[in-house]
C-alpha atoms as a PDB file:
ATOM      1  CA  UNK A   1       7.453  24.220   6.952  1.00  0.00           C
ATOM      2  CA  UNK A   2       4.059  23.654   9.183  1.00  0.00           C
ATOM      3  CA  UNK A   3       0.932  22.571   7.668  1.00  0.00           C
ATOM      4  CA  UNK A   4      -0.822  22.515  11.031  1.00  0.00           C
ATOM      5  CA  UNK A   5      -4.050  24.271  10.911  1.00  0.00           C
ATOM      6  CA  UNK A   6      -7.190  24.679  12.697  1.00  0.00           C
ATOM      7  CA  UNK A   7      -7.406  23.901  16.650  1.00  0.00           C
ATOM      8  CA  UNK A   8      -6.820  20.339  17.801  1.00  0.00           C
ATOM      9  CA  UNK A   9      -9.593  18.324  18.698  1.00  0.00           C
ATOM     10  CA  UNK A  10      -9.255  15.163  21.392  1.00  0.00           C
ATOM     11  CA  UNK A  11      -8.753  12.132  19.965  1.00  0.00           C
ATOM     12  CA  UNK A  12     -10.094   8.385  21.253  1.00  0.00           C
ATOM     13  CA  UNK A  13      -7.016   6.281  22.072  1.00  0.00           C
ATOM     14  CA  UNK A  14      -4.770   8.912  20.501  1.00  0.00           C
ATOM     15  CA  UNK A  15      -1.689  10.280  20.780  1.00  0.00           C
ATOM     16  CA  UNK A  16      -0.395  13.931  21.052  1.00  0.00           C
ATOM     17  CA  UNK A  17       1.151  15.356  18.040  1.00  0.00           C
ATOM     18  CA  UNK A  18       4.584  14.884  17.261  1.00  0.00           C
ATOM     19  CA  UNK A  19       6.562  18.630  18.273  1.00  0.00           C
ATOM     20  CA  UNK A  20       8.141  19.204  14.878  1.00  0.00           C
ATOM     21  CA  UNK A  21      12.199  19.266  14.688  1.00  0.00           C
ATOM     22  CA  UNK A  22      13.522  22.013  11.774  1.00  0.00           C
ATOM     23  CA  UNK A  23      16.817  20.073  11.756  1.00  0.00           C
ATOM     24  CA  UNK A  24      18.480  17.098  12.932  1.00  0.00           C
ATOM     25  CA  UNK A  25      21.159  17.843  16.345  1.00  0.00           C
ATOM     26  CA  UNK A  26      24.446  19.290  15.737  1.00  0.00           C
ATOM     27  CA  UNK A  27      26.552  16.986  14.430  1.00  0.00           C
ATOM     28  CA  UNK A  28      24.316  14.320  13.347  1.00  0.00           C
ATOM     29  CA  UNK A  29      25.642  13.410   9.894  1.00  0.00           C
ATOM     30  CA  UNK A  30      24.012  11.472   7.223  1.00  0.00           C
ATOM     31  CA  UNK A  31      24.492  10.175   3.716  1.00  0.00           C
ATOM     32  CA  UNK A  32      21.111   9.784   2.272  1.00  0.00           C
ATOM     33  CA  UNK A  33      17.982  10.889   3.280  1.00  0.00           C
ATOM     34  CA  UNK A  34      13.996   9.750   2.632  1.00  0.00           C
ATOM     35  CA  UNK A  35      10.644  11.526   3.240  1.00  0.00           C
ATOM     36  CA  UNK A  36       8.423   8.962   5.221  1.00  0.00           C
ATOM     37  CA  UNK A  37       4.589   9.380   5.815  1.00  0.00           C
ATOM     38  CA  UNK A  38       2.619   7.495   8.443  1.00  0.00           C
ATOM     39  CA  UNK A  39      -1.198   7.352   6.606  1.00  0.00           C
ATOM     40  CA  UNK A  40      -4.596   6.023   8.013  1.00  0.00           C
ATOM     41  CA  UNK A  41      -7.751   6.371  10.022  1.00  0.00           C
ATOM     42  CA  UNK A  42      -7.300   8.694  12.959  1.00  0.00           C
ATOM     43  CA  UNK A  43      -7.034   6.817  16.077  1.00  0.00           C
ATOM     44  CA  UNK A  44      -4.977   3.909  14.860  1.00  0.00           C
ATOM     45  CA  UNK A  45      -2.017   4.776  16.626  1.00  0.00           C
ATOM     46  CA  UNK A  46       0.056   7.019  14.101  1.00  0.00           C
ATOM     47  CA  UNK A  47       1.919   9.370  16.393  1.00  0.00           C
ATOM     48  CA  UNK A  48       2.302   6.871  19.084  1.00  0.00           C
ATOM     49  CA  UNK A  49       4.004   4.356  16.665  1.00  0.00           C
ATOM     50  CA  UNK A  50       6.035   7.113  15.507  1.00  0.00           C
ATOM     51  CA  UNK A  51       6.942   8.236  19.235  1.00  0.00           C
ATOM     52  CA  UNK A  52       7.719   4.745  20.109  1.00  0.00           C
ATOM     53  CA  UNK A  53      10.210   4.614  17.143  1.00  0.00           C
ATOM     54  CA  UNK A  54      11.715   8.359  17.994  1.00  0.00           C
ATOM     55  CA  UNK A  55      11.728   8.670  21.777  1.00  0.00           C
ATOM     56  CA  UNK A  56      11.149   4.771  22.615  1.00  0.00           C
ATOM     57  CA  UNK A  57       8.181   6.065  24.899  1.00  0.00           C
ATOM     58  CA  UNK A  58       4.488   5.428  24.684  1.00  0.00           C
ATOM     59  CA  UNK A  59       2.452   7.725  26.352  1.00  0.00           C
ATOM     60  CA  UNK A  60      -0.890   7.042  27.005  1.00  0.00           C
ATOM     61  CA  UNK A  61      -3.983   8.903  28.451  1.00  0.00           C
ATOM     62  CA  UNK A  62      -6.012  11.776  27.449  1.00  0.00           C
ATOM     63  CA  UNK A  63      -3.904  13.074  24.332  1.00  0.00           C
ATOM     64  CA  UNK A  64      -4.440  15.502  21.055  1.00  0.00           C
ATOM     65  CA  UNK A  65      -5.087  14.545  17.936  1.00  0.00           C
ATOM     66  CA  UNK A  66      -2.748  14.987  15.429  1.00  0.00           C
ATOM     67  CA  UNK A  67      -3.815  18.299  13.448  1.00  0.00           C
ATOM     68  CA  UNK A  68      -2.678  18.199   9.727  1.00  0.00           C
ATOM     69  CA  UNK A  69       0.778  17.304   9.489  1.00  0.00           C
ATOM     70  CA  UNK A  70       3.886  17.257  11.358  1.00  0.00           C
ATOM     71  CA  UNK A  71       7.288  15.602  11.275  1.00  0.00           C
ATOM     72  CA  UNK A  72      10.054  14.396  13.198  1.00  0.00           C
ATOM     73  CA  UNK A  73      13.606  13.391  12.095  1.00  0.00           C
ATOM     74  CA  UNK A  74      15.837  10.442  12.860  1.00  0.00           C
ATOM     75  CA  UNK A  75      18.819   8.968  11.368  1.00  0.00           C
ATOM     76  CA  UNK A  76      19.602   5.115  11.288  1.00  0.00           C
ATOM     77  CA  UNK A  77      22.820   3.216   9.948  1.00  0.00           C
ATOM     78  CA  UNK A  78      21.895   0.840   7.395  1.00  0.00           C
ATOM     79  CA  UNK A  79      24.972  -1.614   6.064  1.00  0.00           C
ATOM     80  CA  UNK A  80      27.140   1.301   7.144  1.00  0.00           C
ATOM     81  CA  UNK A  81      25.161   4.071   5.408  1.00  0.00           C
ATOM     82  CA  UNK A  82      23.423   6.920   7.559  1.00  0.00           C
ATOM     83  CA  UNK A  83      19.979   7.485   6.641  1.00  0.00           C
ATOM     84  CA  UNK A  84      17.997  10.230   7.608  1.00  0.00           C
ATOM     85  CA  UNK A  85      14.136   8.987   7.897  1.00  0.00           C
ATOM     86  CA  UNK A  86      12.153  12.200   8.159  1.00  0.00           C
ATOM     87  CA  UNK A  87       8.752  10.878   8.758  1.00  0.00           C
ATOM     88  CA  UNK A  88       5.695  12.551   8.757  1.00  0.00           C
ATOM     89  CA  UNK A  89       2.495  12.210  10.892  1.00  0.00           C
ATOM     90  CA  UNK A  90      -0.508  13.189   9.379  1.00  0.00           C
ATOM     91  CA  UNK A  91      -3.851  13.334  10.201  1.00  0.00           C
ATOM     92  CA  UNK A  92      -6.693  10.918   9.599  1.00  0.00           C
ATOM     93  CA  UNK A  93      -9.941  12.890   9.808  1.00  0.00           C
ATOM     94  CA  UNK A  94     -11.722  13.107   6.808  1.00  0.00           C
ATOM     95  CA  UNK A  95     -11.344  17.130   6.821  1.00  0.00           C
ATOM     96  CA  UNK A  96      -7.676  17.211   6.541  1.00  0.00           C
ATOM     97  CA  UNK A  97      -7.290  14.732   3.804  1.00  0.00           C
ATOM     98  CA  UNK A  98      -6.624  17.616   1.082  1.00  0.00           C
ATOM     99  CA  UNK A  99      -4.198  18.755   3.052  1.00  0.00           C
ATOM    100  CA  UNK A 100      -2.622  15.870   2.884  1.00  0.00           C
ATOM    101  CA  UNK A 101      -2.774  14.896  -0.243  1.00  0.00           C
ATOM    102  CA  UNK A 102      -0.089  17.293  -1.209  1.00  0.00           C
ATOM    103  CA  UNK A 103       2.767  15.726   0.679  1.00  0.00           C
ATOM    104  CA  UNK A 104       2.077  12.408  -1.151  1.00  0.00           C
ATOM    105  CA  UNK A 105       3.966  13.201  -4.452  1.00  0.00           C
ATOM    106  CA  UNK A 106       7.767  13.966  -3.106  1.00  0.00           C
ATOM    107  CA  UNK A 107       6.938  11.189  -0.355  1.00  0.00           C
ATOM    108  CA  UNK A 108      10.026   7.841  -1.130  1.00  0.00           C
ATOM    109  CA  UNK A 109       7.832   5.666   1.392  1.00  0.00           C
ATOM    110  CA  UNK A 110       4.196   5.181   2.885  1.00  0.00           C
ATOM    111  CA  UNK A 111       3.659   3.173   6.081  1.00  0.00           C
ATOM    112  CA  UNK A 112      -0.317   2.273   5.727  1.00  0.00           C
ATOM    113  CA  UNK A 113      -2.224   1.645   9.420  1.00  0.00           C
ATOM    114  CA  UNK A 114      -5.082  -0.096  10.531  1.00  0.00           C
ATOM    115  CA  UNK A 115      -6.030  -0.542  13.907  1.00  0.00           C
ATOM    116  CA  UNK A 116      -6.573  -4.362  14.725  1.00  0.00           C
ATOM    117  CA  UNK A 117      -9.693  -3.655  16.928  1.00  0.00           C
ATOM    118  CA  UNK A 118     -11.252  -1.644  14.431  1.00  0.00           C
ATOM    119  CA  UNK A 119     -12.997  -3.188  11.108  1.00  0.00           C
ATOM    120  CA  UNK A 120     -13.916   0.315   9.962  1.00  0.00           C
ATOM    121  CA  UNK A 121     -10.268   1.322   9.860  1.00  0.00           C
ATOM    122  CA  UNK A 122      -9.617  -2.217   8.269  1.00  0.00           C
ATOM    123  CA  UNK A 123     -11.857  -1.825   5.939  1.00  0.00           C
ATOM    124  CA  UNK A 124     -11.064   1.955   4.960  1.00  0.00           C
ATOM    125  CA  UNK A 125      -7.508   0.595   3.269  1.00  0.00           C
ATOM    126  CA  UNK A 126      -8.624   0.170   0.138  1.00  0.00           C
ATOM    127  CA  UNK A 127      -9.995   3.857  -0.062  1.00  0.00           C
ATOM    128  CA  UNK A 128      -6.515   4.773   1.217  1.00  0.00           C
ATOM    129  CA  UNK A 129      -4.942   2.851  -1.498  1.00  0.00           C
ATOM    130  CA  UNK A 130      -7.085   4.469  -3.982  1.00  0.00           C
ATOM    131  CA  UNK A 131      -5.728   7.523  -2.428  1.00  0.00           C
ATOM    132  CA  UNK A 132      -2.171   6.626  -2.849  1.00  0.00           C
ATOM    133  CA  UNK A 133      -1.895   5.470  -6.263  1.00  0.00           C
ATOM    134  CA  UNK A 134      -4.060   8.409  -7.544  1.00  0.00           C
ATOM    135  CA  UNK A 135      -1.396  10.768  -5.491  1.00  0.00           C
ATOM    136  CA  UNK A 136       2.150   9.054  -4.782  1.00  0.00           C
ATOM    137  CA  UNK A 137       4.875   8.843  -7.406  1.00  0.00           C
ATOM    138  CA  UNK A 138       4.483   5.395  -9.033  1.00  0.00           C
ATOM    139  CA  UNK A 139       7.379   3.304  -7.216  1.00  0.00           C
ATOM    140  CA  UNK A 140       6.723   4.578  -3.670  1.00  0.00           C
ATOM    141  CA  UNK A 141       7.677   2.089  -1.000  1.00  0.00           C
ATOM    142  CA  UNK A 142       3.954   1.133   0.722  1.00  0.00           C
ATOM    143  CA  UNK A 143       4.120  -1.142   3.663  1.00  0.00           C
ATOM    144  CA  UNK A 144       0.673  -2.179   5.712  1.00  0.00           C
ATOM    145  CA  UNK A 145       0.445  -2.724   9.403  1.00  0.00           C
ATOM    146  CA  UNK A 146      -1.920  -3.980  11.672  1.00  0.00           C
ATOM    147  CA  UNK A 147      -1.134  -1.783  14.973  1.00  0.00           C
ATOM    148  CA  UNK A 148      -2.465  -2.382  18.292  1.00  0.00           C
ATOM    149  CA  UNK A 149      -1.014  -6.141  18.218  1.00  0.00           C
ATOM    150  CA  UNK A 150      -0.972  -6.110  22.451  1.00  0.00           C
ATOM    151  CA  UNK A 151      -4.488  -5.532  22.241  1.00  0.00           C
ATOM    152  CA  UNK A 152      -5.178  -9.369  21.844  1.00  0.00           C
ATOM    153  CA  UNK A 153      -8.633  -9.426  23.564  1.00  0.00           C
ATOM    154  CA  UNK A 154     -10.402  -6.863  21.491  1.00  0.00           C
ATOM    155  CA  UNK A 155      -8.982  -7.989  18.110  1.00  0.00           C
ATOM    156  CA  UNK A 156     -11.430  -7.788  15.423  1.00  0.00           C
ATOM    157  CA  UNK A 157      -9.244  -8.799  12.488  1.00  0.00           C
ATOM    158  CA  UNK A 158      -7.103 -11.240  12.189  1.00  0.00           C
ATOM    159  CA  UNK A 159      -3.372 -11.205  11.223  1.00  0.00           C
ATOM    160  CA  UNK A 160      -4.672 -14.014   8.110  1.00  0.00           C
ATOM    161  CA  UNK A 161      -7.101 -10.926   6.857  1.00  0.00           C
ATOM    162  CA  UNK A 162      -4.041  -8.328   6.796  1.00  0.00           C
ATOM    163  CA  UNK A 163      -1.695 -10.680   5.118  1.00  0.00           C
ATOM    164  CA  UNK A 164      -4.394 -11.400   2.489  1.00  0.00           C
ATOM    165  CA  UNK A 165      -5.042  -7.999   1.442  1.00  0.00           C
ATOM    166  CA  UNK A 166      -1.287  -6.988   1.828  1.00  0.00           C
ATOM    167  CA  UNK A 167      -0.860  -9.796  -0.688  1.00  0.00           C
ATOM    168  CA  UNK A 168      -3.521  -8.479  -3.001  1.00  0.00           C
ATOM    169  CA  UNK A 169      -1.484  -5.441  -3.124  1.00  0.00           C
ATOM    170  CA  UNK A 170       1.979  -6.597  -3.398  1.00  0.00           C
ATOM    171  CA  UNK A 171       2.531  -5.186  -0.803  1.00  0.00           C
ATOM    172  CA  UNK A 172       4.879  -6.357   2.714  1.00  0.00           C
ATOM    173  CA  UNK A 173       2.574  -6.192   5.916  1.00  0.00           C
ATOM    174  CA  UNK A 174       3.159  -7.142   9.440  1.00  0.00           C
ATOM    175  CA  UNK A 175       1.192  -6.662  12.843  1.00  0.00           C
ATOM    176  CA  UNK A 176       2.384  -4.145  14.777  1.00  0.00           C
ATOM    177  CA  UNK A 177       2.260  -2.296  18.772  1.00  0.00           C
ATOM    178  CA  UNK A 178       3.586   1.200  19.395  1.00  0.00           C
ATOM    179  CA  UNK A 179       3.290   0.216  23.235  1.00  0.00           C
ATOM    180  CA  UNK A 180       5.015  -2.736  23.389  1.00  0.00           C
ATOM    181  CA  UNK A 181       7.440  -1.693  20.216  1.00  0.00           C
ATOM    182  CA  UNK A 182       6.332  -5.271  18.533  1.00  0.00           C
ATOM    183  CA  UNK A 183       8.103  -4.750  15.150  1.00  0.00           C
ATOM    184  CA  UNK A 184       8.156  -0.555  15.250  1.00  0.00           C
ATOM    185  CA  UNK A 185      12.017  -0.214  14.817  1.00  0.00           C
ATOM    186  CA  UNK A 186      11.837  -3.355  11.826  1.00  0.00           C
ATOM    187  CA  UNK A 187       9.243  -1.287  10.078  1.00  0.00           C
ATOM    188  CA  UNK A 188      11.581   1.634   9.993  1.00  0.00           C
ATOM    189  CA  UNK A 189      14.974  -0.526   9.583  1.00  0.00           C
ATOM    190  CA  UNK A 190      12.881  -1.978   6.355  1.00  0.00           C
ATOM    191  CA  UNK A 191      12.321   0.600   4.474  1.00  0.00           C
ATOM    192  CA  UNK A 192      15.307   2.627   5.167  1.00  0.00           C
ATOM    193  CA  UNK A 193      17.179  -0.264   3.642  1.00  0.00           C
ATOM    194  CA  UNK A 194      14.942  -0.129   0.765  1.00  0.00           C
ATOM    195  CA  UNK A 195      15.786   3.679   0.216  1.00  0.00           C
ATOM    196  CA  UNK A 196      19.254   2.956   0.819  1.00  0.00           C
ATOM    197  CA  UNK A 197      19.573   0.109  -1.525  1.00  0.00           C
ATOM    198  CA  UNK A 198      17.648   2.013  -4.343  1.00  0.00           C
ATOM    199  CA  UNK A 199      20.338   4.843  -3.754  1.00  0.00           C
ATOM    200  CA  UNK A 200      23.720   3.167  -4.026  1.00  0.00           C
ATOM    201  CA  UNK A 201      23.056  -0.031  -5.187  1.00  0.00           C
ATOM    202  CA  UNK A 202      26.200  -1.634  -6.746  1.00  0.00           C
ATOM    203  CA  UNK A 203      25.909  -3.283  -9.806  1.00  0.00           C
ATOM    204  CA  UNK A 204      27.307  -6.727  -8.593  1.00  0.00           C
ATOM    205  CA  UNK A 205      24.572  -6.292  -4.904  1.00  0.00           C
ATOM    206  CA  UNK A 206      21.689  -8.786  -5.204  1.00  0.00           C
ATOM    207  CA  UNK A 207      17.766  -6.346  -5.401  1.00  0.00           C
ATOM    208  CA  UNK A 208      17.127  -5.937  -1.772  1.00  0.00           C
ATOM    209  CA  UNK A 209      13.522  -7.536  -1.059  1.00  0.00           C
ATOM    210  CA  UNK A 210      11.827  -5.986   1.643  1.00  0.00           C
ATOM    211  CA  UNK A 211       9.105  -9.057   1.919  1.00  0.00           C
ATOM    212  CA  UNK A 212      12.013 -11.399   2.221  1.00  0.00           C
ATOM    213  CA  UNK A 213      13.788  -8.764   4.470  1.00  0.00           C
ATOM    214  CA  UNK A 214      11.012  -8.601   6.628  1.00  0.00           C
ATOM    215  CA  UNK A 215      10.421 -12.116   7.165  1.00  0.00           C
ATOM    216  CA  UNK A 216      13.263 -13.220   7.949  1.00  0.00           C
ATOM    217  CA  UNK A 217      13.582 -10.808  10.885  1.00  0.00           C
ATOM    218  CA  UNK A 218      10.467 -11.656  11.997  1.00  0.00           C
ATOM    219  CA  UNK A 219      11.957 -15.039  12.103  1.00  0.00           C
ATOM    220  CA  UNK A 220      15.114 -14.795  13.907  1.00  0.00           C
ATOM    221  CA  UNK A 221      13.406 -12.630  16.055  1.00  0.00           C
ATOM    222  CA  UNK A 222      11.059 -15.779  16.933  1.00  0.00           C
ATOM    223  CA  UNK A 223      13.626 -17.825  17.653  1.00  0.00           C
ATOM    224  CA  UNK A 224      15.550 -15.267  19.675  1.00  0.00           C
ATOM    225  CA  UNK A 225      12.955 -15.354  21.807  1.00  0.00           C
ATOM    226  CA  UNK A 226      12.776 -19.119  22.903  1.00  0.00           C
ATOM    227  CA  UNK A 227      16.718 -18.849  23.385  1.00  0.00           C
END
């Protein structure tokens, strides 16, 4: 299924679109499987976040904007349980928002982007919150990152400004680079253990919490580093 239309257009500090994969390689198996959608401004780093996660590459240049939507496929072992994350990339121009809106409703989880050099595309997350709860199913997974972390020297918002809003929410939120792959795969890992936990939970497992799961990564990744 494409919902690419129109010609691409270039895109300031883009990415190219993600080449869409029909099915996963022969004989890659999974168990359970989730629908995924990167959402925000166009230009925050969508389809390079999403490369980074795929391909662990980050291309940079002269690229095309993504055009619509597109998708890619990858499966990840959670607690012994192959997941199958098929994550979409969609556009953020203004013009292909009803295009989008469509993919919202069968959509498990929502990764939410702002760009941390941007205030407009900071300040544009409440109208895509507005968007999601008037389109997503009611117990969608949302998660917000700040992307473009390794751009320290042109940061316009602060990581103190994204947790406050993500709290406002109730929603988890960390800071993010699809360069430097700050946090990319943890993003991922958290929310396919989310969809994994909601699908074969056992009655005796503790609720997964994905703020909790989060943090403490975040955490022992800290100290990993100093070691």
């Amino acid at each position: 299924m494409s919902g690419r239309t129109g010609s691409a257009a270039p895109a300031q500090n883009g990415c190219p679109a993600a080449v869409r994969e029909r099915s996963p390689p022969l004989g890659q198996s999974y168990d359970l499987a989730g629908k995924v959608m990167l959402l925000g401004d166009s230009g925050v780093g969508k389809t390079c976040f999403l490369l980074q996660f795929k391909d662990g590459a980050f291309l940079s240049g002269t690229f095309i904007a993504t055009v619509g939507i597109d998708f890619r496929n990858k499966v990840v072992a959670v607690d012994g349980v192959k997941v199958k994350l098929q994550i979409w990339d969609t556009a953020g121009q203004e013009r292909f928002r009803s295009v989008t809106h469509a993919y919202y409703r069968d959509a498990q989880a929502l990764l939410l982007f702002y760009d941390i050099t941007s205030k407009m595309s900071f300040d544009n997350i409440r109208a895509w919150l507005t968007e999601i709860h008037e389109y997503a199913q009611k117990d969608v997974v949302i998660m917000l990152l700040g992307n473009k972390a390794d751009v320290s020297s042109e940061r316009v918002i602060r990581m103190e400004d994204g947790q406050s809003l993500a709290r406002e929410y109730g929603v988890p939120f960390m800071e993010t680079s699809a360069k430097t792959g700050m946090n990319v795969e943890l993003a991922f890992l958290a929310i396919a253990k989310e969809l994994k936990q909601r699908a074969v939970q056992l009655p005796d497992e503790p609720r997964f919490q994905i703020h909790d799961y989060i943090e403490s990564q975040k955490r022992k990744s800290s100290c990993c580093s100093f070691m």
